[in-house]
C-alpha atoms as a PDB file:
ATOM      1  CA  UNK A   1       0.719  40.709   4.606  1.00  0.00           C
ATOM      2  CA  UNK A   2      -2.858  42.598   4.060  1.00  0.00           C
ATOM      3  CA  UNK A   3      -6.375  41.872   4.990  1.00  0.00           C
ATOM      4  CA  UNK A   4      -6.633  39.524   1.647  1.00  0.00           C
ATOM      5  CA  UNK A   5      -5.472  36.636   2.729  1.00  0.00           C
ATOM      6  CA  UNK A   6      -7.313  36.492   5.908  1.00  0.00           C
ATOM      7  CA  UNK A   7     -10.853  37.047   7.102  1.00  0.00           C
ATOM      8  CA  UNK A   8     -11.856  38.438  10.283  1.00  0.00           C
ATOM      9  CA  UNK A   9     -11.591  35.110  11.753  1.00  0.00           C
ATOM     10  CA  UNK A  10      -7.941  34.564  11.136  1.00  0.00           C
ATOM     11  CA  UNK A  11      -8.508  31.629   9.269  1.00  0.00           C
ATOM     12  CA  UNK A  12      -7.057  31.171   5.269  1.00  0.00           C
ATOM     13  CA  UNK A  13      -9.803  31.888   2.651  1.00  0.00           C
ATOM     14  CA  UNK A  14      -8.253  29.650   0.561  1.00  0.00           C
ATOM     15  CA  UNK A  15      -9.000  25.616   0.695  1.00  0.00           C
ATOM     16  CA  UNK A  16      -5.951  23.497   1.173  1.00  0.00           C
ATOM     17  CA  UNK A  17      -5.366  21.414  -1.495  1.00  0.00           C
ATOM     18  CA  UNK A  18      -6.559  17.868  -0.828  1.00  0.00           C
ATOM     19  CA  UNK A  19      -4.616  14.660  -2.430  1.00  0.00           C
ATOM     20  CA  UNK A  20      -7.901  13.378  -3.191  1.00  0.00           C
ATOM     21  CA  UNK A  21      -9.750  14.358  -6.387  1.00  0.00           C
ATOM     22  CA  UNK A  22     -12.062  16.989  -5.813  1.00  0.00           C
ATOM     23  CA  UNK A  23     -15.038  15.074  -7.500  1.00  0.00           C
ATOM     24  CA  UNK A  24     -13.867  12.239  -5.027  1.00  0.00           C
ATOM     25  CA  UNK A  25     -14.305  13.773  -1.360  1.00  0.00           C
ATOM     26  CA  UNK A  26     -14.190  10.615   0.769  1.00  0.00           C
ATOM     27  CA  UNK A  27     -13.668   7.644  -1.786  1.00  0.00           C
ATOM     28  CA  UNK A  28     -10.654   5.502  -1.630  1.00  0.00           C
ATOM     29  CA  UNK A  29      -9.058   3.855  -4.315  1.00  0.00           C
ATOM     30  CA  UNK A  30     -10.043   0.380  -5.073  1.00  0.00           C
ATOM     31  CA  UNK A  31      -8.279  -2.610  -6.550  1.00  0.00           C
ATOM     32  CA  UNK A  32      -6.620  -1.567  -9.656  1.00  0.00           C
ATOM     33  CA  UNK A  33      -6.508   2.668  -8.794  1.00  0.00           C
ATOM     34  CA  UNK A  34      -3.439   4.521  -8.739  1.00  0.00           C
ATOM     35  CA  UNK A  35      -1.984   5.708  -5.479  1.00  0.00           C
ATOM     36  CA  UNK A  36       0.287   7.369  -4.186  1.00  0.00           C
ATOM     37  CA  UNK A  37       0.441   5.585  -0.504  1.00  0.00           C
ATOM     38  CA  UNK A  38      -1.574   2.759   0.797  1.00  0.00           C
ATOM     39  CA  UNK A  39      -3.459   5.539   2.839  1.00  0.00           C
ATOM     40  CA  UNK A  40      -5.062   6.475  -0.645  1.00  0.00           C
ATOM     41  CA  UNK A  41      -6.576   2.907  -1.054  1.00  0.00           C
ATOM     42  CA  UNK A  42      -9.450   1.029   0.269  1.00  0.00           C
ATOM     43  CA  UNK A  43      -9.204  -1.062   2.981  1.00  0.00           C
ATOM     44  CA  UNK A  44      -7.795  -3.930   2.908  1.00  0.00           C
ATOM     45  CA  UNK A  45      -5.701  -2.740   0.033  1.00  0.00           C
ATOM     46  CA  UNK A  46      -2.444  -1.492  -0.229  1.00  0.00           C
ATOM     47  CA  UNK A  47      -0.279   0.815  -2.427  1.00  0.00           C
ATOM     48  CA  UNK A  48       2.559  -1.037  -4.419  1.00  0.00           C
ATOM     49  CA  UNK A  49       4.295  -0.833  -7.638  1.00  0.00           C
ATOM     50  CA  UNK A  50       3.172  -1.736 -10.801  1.00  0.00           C
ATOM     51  CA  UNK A  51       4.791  -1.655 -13.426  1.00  0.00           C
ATOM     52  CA  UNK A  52       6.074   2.030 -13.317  1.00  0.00           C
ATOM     53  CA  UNK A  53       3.278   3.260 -11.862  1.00  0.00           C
ATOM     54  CA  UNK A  54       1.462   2.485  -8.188  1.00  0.00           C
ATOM     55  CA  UNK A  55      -1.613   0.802  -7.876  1.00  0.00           C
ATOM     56  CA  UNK A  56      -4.019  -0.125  -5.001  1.00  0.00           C
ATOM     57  CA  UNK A  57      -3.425  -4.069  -4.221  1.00  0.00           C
ATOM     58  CA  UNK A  58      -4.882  -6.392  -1.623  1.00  0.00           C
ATOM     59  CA  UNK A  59      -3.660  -7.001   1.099  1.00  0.00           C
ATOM     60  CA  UNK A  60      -2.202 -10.658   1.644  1.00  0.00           C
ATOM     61  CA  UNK A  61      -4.454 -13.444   2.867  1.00  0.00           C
ATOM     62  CA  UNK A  62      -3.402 -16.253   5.024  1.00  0.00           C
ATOM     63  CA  UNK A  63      -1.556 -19.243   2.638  1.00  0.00           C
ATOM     64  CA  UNK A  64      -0.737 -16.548  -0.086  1.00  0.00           C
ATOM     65  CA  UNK A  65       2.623 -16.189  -1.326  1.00  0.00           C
ATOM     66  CA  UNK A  66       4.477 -13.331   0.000  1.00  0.00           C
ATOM     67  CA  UNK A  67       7.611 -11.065  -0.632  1.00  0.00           C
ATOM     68  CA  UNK A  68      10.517 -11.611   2.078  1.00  0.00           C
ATOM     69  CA  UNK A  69      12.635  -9.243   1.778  1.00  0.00           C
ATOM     70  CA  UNK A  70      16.235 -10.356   2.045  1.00  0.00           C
ATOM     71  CA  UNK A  71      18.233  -7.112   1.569  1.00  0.00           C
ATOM     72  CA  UNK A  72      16.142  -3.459   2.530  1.00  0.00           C
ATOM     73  CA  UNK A  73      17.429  -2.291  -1.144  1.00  0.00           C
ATOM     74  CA  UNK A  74      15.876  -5.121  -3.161  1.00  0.00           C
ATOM     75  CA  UNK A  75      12.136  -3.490  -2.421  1.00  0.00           C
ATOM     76  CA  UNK A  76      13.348  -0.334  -5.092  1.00  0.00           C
ATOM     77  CA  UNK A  77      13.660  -2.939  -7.758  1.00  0.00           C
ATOM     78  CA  UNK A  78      10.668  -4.675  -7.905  1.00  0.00           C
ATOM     79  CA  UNK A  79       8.554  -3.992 -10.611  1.00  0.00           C
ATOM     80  CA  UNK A  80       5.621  -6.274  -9.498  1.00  0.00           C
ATOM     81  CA  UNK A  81       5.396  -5.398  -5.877  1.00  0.00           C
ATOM     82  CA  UNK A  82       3.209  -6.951  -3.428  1.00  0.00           C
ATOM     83  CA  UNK A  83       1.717  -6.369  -0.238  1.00  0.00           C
ATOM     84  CA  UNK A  84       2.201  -7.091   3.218  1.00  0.00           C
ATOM     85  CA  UNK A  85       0.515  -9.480   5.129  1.00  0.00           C
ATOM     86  CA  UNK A  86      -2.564  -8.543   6.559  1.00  0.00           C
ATOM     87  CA  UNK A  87      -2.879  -7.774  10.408  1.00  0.00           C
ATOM     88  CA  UNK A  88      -1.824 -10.807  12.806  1.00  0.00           C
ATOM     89  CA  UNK A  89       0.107 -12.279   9.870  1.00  0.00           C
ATOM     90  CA  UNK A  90       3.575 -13.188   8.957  1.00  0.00           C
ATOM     91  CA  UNK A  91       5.565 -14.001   5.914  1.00  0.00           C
ATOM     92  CA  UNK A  92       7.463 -17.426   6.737  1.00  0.00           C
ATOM     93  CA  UNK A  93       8.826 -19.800   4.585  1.00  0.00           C
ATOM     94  CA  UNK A  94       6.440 -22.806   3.869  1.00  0.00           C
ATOM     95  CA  UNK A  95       8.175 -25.852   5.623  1.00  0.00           C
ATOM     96  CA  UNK A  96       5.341 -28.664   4.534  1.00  0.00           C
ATOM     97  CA  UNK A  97       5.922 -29.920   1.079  1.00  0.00           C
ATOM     98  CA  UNK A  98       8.660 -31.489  -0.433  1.00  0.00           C
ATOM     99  CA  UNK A  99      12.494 -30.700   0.581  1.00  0.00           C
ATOM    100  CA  UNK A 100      13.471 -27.397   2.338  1.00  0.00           C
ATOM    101  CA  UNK A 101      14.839 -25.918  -0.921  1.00  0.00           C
ATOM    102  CA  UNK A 102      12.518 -27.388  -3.796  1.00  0.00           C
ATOM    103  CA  UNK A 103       9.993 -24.381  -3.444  1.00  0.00           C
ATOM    104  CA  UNK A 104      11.144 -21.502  -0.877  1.00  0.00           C
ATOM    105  CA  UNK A 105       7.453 -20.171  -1.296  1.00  0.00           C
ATOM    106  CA  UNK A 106       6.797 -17.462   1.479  1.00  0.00           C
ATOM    107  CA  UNK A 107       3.288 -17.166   2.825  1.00  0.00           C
ATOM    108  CA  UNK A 108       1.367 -15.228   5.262  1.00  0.00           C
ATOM    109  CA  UNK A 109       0.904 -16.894   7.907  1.00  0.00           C
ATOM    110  CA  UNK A 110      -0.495 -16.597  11.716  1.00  0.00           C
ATOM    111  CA  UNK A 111       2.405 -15.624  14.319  1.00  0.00           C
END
């Protein structure tokens, strides 16, 4: 190890690579970008599959139709995911309309 990698300071000359573009210091992705993780998208937006890529989403409102996942391995297969429910939210089966098994809709709702 020599004086190159280090200035008097101790600290690495070189930057650490950032998962953000470089011409995009602080921007997140919005509805539509690629991602990697949700943490690269907007907020209120999440990361999910698309197709075989990943794509910023947004996050579920209350009364939209939501994803319940019955078995943990199921989520691997999806190739239209979507996201969770936003904060305070839950996805529950819609009870109101019709007989218990005609629709089996999930949708955010409150807790």
């Amino acid at each position: 190890h020599g004086a190159a990698e280090l200035d008097e300071m101790g600290a690495e000359v070189v930057p650490r690579r950032t998962p953000a573009p470089a011409w995009l210091p602080t921007a997140k992705g919005e509805e539509g970008d690629f991602c990697l993780r949700s943490s690269d998208c907007a907020a209120g937006l999440c990361c999910a599959r698309h197709f075989w890529s990943k794509i910023c989403k947004p996050v579920l409102r209350e009364g939209q139709v939501c994803t319940r996942h019955r078995r943990k391995g199921a989520h691997g297969l999806e190739i239209f995911q979507r996201c969770q429910c936003a904060e305070g939210l839950a996805c529950r089966l819609q009870r109101e309309h019709g007989p218990a098994d005609a629709s089996r809709l999930h949708t955010c709702q409150r807790h």
